[in-house]
Structures are given as C-alpha cells and as structure tokens.
Protein backbone atom coordinates (compact mmCIF):
# COMPACT_ATOMS: atom_id res chain seq x y z
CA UNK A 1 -8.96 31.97 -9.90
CA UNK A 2 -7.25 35.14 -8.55
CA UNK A 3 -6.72 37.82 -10.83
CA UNK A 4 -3.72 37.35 -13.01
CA UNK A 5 -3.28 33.92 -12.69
CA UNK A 6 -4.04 31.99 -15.44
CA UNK A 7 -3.46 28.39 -16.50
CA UNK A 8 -2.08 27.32 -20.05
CA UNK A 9 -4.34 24.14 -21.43
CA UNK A 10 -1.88 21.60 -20.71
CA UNK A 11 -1.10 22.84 -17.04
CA UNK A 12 -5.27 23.01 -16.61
CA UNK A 13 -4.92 19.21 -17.79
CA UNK A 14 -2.93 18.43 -15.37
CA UNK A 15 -5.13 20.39 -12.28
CA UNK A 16 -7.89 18.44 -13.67
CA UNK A 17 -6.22 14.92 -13.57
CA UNK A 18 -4.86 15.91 -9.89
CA UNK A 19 -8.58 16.39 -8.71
CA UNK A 20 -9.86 13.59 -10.89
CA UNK A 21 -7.46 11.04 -9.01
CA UNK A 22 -7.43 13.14 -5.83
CA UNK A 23 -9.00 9.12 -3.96
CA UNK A 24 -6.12 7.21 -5.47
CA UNK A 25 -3.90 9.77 -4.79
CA UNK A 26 -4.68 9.84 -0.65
CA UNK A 27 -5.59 6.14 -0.37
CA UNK A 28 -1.70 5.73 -1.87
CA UNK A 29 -0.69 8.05 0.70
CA UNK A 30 -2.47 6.46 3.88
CA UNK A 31 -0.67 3.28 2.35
CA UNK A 32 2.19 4.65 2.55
CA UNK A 33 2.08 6.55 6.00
CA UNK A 34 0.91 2.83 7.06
CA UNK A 35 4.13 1.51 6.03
CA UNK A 36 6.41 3.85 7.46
CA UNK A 37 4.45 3.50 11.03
CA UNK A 38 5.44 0.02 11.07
CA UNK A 39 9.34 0.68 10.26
CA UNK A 40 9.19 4.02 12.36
CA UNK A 41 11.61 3.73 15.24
CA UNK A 42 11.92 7.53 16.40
CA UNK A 43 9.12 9.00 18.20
CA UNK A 44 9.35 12.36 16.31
CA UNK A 45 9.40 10.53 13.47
CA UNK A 46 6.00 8.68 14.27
CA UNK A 47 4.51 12.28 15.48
CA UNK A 48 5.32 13.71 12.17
CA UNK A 49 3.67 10.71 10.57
CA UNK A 50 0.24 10.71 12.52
CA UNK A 51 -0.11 14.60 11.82
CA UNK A 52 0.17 13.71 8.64
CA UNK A 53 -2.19 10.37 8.20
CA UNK A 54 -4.68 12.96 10.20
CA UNK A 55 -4.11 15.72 6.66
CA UNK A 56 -4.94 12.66 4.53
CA UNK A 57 -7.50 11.44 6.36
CA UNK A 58 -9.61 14.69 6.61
CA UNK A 59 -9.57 13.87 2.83
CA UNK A 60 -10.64 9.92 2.83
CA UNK A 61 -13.12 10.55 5.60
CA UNK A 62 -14.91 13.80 5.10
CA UNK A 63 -18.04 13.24 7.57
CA UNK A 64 -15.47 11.96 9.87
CA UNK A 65 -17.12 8.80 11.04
CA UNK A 66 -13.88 7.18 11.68
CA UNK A 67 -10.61 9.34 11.94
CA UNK A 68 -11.54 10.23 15.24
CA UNK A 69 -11.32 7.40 17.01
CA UNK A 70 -8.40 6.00 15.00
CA UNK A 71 -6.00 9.68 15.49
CA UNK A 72 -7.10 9.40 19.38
CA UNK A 73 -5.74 6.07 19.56
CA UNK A 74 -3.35 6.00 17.64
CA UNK A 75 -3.43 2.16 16.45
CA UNK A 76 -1.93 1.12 13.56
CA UNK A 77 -3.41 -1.94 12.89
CA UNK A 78 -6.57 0.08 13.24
CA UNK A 79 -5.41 3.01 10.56
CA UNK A 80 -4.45 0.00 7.98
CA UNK A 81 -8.12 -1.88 8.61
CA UNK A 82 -9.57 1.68 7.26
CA UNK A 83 -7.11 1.61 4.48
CA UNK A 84 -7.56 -1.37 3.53
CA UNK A 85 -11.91 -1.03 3.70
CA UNK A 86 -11.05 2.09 1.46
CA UNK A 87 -8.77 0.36 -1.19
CA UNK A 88 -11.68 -2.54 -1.23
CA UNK A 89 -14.40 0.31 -2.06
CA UNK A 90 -11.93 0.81 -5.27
C-alpha cells in the first residue's frame, strides 16, 4: 500500500470481497454491456459501449484468445456467445 494509506478492518473486508467476486462482478458487466448493445440506437453511444466491453474483457479473457477477434468485429451476437460460454463455466 502507499505510505499513509491504511485500511480500517471492515473497509479491508470489503477490498477483499471486491477481488474475491472480481468474475461475477465482470461477467455481470459484459451482461449488461450486451444488453445495452442491443437497445443502443446512437452510434456514440455504441462506441462508448465497445470501449468499455473491451475494459471488461481484458479482465474475462486475460491470455486474450478471444477479445480480439470479437472487439475487431464488433458482433454482438458474437460478444453474448462468449458471455454466455463464461456464465456456463460458473
């Protein structure tokens, strides 16, 4: 930690549940960014989405076997096939 900062037990609790749930926590987001693809109707809107389903997938994927191909084309369908591979790994 950096010098000065220090956690009380309850707020270390709580850092500790965030990165003990930190798969549940992104797969829920990827759900969610899945979602709000399909509804989208802006382009900026969509461009702020896939920026971030690319954040959340850096996190899912970490070799990056997959998030490649699905950021380059940009395919929903494809995007919620991952999800849904991920939230059957669950």
């Amino acid at each position: 930690m950096a010098k000065g900062q220090h956690l009380s037990n309850h707020q270390r609790k709580i850092v500790n549940r965030y990165y003990d749930n930190i798969d549940s926590i992104t797969l829920n987001t990827l759900s969610e960014i899945v979602s709000d693809l399909y509804v989208a109707e802006s382009e900026k809107k969509v461009d702020t989405l896939w920026k971030r389903a690319e954040k959340a997938l850096a996190k899912a994927d970490p070799e990056g076997k997959r998030a490649p191909a699905i950021l380059e084309s940009r395919d929903i369908a494809s995007l919620a096939g991952f999800v849904s591979k991920l939230s059957a790994k669950k």
